[in-house]
C-alpha atoms as a PDB file:
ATOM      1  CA  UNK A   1       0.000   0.000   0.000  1.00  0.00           C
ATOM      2  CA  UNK A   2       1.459   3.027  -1.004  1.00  0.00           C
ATOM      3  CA  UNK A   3       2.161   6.000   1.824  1.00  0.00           C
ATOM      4  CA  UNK A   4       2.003   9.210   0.431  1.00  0.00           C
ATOM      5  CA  UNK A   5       3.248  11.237   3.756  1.00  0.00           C
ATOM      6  CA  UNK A   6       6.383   8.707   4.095  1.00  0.00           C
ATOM      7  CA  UNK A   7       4.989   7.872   7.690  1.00  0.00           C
ATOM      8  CA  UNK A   8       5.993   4.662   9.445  1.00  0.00           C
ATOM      9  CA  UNK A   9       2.863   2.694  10.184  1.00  0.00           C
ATOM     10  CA  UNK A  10       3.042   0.368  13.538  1.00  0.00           C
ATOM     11  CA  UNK A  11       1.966  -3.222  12.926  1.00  0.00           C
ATOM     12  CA  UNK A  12      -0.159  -4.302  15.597  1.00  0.00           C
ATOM     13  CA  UNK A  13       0.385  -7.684  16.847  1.00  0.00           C
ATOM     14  CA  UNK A  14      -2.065 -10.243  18.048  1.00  0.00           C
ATOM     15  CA  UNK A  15      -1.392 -13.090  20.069  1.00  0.00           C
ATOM     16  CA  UNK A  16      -4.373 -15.946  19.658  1.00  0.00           C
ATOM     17  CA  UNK A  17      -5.669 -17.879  22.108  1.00  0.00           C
ATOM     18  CA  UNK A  18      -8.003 -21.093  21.976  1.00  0.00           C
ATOM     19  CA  UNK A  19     -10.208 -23.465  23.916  1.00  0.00           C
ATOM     20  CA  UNK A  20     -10.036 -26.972  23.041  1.00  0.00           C
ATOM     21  CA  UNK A  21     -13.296 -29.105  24.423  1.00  0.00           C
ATOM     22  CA  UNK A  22     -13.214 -33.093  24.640  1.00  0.00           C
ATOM     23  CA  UNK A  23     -15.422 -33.122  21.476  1.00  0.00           C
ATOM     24  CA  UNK A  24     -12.101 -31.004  19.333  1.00  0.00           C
ATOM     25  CA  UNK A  25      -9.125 -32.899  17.662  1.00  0.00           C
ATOM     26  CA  UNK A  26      -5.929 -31.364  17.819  1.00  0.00           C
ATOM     27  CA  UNK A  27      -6.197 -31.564  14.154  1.00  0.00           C
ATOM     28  CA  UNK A  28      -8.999 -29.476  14.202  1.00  0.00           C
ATOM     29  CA  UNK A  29      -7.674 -27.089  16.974  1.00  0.00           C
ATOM     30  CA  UNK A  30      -4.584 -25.946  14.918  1.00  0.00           C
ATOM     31  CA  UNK A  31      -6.691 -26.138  11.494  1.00  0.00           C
ATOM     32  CA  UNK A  32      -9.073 -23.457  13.000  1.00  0.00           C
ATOM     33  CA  UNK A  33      -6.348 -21.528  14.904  1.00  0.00           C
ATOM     34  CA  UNK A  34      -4.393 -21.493  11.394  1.00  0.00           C
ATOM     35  CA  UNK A  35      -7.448 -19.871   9.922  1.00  0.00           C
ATOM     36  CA  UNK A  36      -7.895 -17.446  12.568  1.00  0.00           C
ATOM     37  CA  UNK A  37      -4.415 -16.375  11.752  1.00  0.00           C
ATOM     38  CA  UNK A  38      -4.741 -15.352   8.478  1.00  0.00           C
ATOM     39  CA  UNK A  39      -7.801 -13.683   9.051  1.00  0.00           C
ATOM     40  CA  UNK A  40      -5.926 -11.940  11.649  1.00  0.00           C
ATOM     41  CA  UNK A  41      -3.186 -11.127   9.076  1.00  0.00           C
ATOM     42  CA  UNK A  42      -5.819  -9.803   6.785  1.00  0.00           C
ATOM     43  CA  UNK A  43      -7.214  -7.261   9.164  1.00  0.00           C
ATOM     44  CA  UNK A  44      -3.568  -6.120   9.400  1.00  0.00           C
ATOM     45  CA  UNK A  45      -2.208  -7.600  12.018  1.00  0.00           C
ATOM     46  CA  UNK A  46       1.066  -9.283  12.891  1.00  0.00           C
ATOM     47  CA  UNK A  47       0.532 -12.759  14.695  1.00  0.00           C
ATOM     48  CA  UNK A  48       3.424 -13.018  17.374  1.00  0.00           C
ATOM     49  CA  UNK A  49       1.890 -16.193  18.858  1.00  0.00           C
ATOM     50  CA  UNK A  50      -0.689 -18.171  20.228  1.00  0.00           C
ATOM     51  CA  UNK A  51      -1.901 -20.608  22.868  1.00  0.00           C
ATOM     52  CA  UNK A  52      -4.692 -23.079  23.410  1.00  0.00           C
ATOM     53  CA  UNK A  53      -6.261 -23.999  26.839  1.00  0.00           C
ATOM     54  CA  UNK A  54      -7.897 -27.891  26.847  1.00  0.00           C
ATOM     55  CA  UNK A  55     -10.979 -27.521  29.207  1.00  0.00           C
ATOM     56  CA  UNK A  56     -14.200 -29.242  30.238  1.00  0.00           C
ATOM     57  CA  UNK A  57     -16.447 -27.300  29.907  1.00  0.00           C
ATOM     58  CA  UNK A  58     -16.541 -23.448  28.600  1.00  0.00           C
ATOM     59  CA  UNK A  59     -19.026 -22.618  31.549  1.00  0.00           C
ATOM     60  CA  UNK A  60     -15.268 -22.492  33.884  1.00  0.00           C
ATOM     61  CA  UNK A  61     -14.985 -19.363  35.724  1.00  0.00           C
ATOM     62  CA  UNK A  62     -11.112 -18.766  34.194  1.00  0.00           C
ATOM     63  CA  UNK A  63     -10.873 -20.167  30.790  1.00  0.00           C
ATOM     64  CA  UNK A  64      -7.195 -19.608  30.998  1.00  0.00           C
ATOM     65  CA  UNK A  65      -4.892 -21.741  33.876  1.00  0.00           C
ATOM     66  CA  UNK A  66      -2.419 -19.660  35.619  1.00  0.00           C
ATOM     67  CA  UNK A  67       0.435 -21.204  33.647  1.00  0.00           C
ATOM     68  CA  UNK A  68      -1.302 -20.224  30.264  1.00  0.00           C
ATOM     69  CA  UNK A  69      -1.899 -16.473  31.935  1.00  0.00           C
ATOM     70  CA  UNK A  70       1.791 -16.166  32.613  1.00  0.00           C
ATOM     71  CA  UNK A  71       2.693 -17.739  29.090  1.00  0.00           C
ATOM     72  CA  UNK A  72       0.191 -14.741  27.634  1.00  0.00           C
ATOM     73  CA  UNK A  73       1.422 -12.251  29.913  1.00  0.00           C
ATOM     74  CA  UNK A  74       4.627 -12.752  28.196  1.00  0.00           C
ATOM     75  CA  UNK A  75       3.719 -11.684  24.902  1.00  0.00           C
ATOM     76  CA  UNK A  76       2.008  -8.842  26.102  1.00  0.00           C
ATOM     77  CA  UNK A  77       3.697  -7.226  29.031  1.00  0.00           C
ATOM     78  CA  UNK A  78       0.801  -7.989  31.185  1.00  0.00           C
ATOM     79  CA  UNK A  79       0.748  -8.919  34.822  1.00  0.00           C
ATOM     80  CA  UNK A  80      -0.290 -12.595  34.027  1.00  0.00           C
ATOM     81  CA  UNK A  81      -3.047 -12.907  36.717  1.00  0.00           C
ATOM     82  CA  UNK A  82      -6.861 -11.965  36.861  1.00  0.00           C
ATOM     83  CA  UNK A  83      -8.024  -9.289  38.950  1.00  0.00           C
ATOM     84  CA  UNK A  84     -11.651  -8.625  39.534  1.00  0.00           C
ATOM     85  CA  UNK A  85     -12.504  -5.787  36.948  1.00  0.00           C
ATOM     86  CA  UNK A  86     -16.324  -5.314  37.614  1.00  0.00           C
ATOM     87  CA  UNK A  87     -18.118  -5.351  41.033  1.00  0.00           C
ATOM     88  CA  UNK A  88     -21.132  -7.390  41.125  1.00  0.00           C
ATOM     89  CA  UNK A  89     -24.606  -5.775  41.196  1.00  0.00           C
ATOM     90  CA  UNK A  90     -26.261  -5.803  44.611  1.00  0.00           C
ATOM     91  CA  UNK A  91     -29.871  -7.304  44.800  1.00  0.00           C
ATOM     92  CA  UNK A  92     -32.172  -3.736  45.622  1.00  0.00           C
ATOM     93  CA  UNK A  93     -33.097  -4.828  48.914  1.00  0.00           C
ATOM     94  CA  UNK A  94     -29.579  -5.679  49.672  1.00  0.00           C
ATOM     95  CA  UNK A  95     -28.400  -2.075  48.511  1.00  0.00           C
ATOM     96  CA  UNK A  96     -31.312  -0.365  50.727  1.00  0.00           C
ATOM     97  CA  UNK A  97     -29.649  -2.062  53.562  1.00  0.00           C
ATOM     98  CA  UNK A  98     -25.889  -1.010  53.223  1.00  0.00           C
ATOM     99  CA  UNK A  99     -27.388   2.633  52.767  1.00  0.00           C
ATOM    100  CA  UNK A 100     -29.273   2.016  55.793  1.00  0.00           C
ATOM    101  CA  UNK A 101     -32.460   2.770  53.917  1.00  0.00           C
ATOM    102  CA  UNK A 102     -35.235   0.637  55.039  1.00  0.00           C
ATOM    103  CA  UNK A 103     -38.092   1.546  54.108  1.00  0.00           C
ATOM    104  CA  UNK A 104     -40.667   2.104  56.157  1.00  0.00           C
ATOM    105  CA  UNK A 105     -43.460  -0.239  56.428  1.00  0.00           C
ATOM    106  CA  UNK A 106     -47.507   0.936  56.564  1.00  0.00           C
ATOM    107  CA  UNK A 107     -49.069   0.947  59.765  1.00  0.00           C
ATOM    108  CA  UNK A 108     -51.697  -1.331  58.636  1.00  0.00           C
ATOM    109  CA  UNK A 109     -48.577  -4.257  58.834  1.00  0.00           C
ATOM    110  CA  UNK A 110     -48.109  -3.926  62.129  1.00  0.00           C
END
């Protein structure tokens, strides 16, 4: 592609992970991780490596081990563990008690 302003594009890279279930072949793991790649490569992206994770199930809590975290926090500078990044929604009546907000009930209840 030609670049008319002579400036240096940055490739961005892409490291590609997978989850093999029982029901997967390793034949058909790295066939479908193969085509991932070169889609990847078509959006314009530089594959620097990739990963696969055999599981269960895909209802875990942590697709990824801690092994294959640290093996992807390699690639990408990252701290290699999981820390919480959303806090879980509090049932309404659960939130009117933290804020100390009962409500108040009719007279006819009591």
């Amino acid at each position: 592609m030609h670049n008319p302003t002579n400036v240096k594009e940055e490739i961005q890279k892409a490291v590609l992970v997978a989850l093999q279930l029982p029901q997967v072949s390793d034949e058909e793991m790295e066939s479908s991780l193969a085509e991932l790649s070169r889609l990847v490569h078509t959006l314009g992206y530089q594959v620097v490596g990739q990963l696969s994770q055999k599981r269960k199930s895909e209802r875990e809590a942590q697709v990824l081990g801690e092994g294959k975290l640290k093996e992807l926090a390699q690639w990408t500078g990252g701290p290699g563990v999981v820390t919480a990044s959303f806090e879980k929604k509090k049932h309404k009546a659960a939130s009117r008690l933290s804020q100390n907000q009962i409500p108040e009930q009719p007279e006819d209840d009591i």
